[in-house]
Protein backbone atom coordinates (compact mmCIF):
# COMPACT_ATOMS: atom_id res chain seq x y z
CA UNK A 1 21.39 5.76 -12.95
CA UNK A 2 19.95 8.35 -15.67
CA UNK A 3 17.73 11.17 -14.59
CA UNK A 4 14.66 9.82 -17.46
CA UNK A 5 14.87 6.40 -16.01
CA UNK A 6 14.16 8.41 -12.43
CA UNK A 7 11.68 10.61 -13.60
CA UNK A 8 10.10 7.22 -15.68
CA UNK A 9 9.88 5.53 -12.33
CA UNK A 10 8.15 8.55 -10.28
CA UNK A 11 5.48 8.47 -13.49
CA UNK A 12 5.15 4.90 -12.98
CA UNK A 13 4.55 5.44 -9.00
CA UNK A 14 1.88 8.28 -9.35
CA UNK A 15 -0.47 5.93 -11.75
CA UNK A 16 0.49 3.34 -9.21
CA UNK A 17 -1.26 5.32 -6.82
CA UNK A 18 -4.14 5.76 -8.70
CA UNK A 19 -5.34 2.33 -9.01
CA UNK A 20 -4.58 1.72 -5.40
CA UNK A 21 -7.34 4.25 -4.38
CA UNK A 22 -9.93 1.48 -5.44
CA UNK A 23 -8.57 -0.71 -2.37
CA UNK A 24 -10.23 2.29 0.10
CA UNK A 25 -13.07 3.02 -2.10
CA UNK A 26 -14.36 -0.81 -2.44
CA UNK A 27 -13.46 -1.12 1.47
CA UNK A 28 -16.08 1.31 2.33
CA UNK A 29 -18.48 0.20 -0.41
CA UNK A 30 -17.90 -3.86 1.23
CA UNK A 31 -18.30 -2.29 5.13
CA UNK A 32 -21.68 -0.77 3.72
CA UNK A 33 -23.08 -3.87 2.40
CA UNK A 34 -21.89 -5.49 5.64
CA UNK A 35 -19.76 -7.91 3.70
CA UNK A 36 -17.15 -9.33 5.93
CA UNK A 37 -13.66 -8.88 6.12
CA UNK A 38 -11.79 -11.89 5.92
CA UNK A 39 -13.08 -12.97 2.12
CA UNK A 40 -12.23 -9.04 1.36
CA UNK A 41 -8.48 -9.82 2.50
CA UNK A 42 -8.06 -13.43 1.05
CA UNK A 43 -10.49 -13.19 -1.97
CA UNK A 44 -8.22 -9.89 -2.96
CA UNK A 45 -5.18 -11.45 -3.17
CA UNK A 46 -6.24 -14.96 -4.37
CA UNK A 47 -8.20 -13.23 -7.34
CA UNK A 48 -4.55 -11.28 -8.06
CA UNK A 49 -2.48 -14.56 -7.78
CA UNK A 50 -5.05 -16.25 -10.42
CA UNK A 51 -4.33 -12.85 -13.00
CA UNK A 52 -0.62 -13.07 -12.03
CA UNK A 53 -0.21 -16.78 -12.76
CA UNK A 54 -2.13 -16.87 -16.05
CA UNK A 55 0.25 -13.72 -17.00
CA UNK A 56 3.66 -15.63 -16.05
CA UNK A 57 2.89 -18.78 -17.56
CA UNK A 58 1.99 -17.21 -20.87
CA UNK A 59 5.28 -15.11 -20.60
CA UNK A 60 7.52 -18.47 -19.60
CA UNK A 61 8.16 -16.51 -16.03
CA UNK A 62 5.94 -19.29 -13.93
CA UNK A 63 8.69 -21.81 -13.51
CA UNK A 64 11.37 -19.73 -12.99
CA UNK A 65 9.83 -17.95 -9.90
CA UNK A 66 8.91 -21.45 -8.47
CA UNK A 67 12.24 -22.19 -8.78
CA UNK A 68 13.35 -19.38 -6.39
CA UNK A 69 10.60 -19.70 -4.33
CA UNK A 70 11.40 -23.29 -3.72
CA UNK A 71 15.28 -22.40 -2.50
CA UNK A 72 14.37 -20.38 0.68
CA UNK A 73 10.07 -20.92 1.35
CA UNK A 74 10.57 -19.79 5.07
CA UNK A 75 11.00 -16.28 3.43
CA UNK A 76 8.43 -16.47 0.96
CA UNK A 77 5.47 -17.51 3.45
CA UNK A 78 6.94 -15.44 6.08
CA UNK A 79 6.53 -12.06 4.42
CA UNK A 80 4.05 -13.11 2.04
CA UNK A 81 1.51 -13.83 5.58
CA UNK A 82 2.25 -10.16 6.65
CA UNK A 83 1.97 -8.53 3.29
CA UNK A 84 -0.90 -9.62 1.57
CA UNK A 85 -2.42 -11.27 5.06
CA UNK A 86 -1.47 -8.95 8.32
CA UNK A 87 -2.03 -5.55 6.29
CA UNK A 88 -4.49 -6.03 4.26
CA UNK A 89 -6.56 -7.53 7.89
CA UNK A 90 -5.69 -4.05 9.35
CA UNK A 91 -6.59 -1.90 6.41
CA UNK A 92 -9.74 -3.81 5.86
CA UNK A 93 -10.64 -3.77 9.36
CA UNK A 94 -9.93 -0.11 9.55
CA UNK A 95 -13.04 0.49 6.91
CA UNK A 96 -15.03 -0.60 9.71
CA UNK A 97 -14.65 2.53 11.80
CA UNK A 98 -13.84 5.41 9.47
CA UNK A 99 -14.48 6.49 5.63
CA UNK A 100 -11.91 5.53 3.47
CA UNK A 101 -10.40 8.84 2.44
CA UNK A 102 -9.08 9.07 6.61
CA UNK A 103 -7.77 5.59 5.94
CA UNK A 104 -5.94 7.03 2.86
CA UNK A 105 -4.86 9.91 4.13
CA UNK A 106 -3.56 7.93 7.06
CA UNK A 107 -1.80 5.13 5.28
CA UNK A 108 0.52 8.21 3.94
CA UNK A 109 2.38 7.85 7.00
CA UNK A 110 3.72 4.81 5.36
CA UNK A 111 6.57 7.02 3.68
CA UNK A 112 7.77 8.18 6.95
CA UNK A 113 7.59 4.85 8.30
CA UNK A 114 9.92 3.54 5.84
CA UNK A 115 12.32 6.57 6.38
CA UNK A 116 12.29 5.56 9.99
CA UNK A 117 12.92 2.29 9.67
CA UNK A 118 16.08 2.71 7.55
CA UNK A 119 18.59 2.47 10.27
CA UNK A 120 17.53 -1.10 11.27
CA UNK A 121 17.60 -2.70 7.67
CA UNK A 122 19.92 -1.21 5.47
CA UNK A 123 24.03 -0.77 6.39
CA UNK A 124 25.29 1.75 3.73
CA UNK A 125 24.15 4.96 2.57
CA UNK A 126 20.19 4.19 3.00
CA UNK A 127 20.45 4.24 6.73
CA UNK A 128 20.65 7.71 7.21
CA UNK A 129 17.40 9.24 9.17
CA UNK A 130 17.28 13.29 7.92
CA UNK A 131 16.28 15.37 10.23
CA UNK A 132 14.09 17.28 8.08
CA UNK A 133 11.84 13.94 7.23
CA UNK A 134 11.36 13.92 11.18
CA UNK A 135 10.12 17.41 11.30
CA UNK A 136 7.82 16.45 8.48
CA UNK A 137 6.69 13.39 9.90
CA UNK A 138 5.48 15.88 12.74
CA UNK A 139 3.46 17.70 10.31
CA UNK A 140 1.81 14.85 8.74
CA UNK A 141 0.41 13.53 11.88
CA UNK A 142 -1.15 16.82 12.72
CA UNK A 143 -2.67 16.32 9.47
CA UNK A 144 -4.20 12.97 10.61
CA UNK A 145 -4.89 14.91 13.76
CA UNK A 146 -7.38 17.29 11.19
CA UNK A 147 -8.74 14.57 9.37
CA UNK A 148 -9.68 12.98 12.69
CA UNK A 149 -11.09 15.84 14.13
CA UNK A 150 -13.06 16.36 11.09
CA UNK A 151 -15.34 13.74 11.61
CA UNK A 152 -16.31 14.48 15.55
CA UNK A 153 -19.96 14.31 16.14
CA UNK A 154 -20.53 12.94 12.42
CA UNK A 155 -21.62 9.04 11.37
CA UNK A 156 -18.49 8.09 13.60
CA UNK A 157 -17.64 7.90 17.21
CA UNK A 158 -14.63 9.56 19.04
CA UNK A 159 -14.00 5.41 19.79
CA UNK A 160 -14.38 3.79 15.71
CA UNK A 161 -12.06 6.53 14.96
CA UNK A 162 -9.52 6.10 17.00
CA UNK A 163 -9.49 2.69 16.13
CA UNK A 164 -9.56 3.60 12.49
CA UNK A 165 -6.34 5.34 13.14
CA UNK A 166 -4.51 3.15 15.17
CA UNK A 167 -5.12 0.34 12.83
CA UNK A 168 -4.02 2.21 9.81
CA UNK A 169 -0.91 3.95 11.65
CA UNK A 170 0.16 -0.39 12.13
CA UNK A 171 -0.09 -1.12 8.49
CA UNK A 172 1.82 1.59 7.47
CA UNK A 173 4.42 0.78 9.75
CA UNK A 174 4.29 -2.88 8.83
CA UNK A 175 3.96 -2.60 5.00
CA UNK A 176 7.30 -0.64 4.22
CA UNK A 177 8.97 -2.94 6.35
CA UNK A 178 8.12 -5.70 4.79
CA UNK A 179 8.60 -4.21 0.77
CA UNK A 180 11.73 -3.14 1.86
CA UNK A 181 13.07 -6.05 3.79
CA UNK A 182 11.71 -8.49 0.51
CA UNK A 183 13.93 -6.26 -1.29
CA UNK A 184 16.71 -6.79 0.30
CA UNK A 185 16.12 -10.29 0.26
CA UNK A 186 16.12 -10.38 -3.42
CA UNK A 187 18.97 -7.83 -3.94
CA UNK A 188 21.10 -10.52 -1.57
CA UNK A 189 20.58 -13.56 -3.22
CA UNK A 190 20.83 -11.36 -6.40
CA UNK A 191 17.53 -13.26 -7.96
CA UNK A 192 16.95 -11.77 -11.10
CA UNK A 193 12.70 -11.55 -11.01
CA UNK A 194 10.40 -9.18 -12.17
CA UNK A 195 8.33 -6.83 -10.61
CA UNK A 196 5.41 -8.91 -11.23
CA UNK A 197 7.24 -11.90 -10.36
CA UNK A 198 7.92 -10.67 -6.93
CA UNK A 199 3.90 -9.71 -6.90
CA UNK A 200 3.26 -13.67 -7.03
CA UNK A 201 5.84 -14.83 -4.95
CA UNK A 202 4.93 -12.67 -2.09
CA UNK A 203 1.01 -13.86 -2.82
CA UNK A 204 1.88 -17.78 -2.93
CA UNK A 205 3.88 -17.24 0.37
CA UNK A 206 0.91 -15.65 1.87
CA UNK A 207 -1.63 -18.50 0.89
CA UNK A 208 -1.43 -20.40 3.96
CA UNK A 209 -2.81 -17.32 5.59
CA UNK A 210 -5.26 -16.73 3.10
CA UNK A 211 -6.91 -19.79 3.45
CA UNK A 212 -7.26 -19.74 7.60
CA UNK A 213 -8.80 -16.34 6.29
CA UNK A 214 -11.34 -18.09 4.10
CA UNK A 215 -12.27 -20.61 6.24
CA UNK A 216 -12.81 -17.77 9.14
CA UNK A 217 -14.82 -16.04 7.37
CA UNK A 218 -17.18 -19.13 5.94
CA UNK A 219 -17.28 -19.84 9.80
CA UNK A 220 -18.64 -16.26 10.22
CA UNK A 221 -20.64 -15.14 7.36
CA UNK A 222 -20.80 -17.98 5.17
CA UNK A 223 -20.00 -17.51 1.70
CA UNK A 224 -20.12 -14.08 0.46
CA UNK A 225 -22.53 -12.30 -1.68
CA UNK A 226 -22.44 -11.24 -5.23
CA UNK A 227 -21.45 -7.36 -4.64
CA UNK A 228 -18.63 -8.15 -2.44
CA UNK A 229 -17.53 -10.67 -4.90
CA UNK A 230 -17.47 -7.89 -7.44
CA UNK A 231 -16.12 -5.38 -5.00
CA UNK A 232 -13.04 -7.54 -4.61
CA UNK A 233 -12.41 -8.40 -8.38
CA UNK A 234 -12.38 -4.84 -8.95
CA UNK A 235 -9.88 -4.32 -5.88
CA UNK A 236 -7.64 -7.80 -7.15
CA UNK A 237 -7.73 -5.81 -10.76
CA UNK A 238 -6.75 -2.34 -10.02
CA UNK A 239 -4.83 -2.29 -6.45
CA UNK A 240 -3.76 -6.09 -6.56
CA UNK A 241 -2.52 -6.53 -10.04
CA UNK A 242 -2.14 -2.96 -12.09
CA UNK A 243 -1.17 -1.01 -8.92
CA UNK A 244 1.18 -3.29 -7.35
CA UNK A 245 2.99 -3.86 -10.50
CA UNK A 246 2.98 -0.51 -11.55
CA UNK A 247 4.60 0.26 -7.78
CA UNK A 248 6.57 -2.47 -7.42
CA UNK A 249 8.46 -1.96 -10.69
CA UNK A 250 9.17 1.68 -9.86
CA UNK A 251 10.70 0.75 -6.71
CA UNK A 252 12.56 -1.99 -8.38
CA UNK A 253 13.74 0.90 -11.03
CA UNK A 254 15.22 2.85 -8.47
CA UNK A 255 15.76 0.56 -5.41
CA UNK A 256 19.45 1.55 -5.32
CA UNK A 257 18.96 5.18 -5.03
CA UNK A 258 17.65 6.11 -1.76
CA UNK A 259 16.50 9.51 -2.54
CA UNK A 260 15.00 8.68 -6.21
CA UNK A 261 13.05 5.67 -4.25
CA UNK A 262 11.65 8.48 -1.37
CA UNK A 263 10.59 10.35 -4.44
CA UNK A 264 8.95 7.60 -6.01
CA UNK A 265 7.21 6.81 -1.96
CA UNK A 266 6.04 9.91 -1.99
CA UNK A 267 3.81 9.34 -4.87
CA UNK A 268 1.31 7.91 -2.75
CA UNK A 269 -0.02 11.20 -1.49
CA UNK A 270 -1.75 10.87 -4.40
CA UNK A 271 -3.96 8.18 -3.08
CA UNK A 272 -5.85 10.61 -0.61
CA UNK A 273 -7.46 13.39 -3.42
CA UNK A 274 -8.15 9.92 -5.88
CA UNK A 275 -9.67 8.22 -2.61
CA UNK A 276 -12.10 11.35 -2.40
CA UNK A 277 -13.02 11.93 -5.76
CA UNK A 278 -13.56 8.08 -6.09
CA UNK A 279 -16.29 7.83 -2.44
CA UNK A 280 -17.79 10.70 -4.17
CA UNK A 281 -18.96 9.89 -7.15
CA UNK A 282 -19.47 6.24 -6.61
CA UNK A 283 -20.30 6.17 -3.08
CA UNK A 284 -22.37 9.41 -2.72
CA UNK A 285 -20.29 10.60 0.65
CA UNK A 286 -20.27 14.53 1.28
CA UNK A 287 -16.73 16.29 0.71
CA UNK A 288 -14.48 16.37 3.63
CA UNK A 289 -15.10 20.01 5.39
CA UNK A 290 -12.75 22.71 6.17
CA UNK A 291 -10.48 20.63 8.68
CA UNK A 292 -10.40 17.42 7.11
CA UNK A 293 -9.12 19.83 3.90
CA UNK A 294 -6.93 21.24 5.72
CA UNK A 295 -5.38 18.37 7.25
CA UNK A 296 -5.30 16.29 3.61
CA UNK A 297 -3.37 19.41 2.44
CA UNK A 298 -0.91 19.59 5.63
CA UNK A 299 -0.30 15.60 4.70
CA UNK A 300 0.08 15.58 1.28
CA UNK A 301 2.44 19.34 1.71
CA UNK A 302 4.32 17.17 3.76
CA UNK A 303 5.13 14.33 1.78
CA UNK A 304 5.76 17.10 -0.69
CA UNK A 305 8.32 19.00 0.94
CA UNK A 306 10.20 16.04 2.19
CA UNK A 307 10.42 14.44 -1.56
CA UNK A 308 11.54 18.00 -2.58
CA UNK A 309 15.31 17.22 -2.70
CA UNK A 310 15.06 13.92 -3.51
CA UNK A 311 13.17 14.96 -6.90
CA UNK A 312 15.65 17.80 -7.19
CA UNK A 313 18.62 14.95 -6.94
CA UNK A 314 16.10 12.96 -9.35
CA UNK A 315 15.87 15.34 -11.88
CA UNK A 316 19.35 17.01 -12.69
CA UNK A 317 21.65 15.32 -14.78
CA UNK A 318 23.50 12.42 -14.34
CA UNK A 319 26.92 13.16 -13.69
């Protein structure tokens, strides 16, 4: 693999990150307006698949992915229930208890996760756990410690953010494994998709769950208003459609590289700061004080220094 395409595909992660901030930001701004959380997760996604299907249709991709999709569907609805459905429930849920910088910041643990979880899915070179992304892992959740601690005696209880936290700490357990194990799936059967392709695929699978969601939350709320409705176009646009793509093709880029594709992971550290900037200049929130600074810093120095000889591999030469 050459060292641009590598460096390309880190680019390509970092701007993914960007647009996936808007997925914390708009969670808040829904959980203020008391919008609830079961359109959020099904609207999101359903919004995306509409974009995505338009897209592949005028590209002649449509057919082709239906194709696949129609060989093995078990797969398909399987991950595509937990991807788009199971996460996005927690994550969405989570904006019910804390601000969603914490819920950024806390989602990094994602990267980890994925190291971790190495050993059980892959059989070759990608299984190996280093020791150094354990000690790390350490020091990222005594950043989430921080940003916890930060907020005692503030708008949130000891109670919503522990809940916060715990909810989070599941998706980001549950959302590597399932990217990864998709992967895998693909690389396999040696299906020849897209990254946006992939996008759809693992959206139609989740529609099943997506529609329980709907009807749960008509049940509930009845139908929702016309800010959440916006709220969750501009999440389908940005996190659901640009950053997705933009994160799924990077991975794609480098999926048989282990440490080029922890490199490219890493990128999302980037989420917390944009998560920030974006609650405060559209939400109004204060700036995080001295510990929750502290303990974005100890998270994203973490990710950091564990992507450090991975973007060293990255970016010498190709031999």
């Amino acid at each position: 693999m050459q060292a641009n395409q590598k460096i390309k595909a880190i680019g390509i992660g970092l701007l993914a990150s960007v647009f996936f901030c808007s997925t914390y930001v708009m969670n808040s701004f829904i959980s203020a307006g008391n919008g609830h959380w079961a359109w959020t997760v099904s609207l999101r996604t359903i919004f995306m698949l509409l974009i995505l299907l338009v897209i592949l249709q005028v590209k002649q991709q449509l057919k082709p992915l239906l194709l696949i999709l129609k060989k093995q569907p078990a797969v398909w609805l399987f991950w595509g229930s937990i991807w788009f459905g199971f996460v996005y429930v927690l994550l969405t849920a989570a904006a019910e208890f804390g601000p969603g910088w914490l819920i950024a910041g806390v989602f990094q643990f994602t990267i980890v996760a994925g190291i971790l979880l190495s050993p059980f899915l892959y059989k070759d070179s990608r299984a190996k756990i280093p020791v150094r992304g354990l000690l790390l892992s350490i020091l990222i959740l005594v950043g989430i410690a921080l940003m916890q601690w930060s907020q005692r005696n503030g708008t949130y209880t000891d109670a919503q953010l522990i809940s916060c936290i715990v909810l989070v700490l599941l998706a980001a357990i549950i959302w590597p494994l399932a990217n990864r194990k998709l992967m895998l799936f693909i690389e396999d059967h040696d299906y020849q998709i897209t990254a946006m392709q992939r996008v759809a695929g693992t959206a139609i699978g989740g529609l099943p769950a997506l529609l329980l969601l709907m009807g749960y939350g008509y049940t509930e709320a009845g139908l929702p208003g016309d800010q959440q409705l916006l709220a969750i176009v501009v999440i389908a646009i940005c996190s659901g459609v640009i950053g997705c793509v933009l994160f799924f093709k990077a991975t794609d880029m480098v999926r048989s590289d282990s440490a080029a594709l922890a490199a490219v992971e890493a990128t999302q550290s980037v989420e917390i700061l944009s998560t920030v900037v974006g609650e405060v200049l559209l939400l109004g929130i204060a700036w995080p004080n001295l510990y929750g600074n502290i303990g974005m810093l100890l998270i994203m120095g973490g990710l950091i220094l564990y992507s450090v000889p991975a973007r060293r591999k990255v970016l010498s030469p190709a031999r």
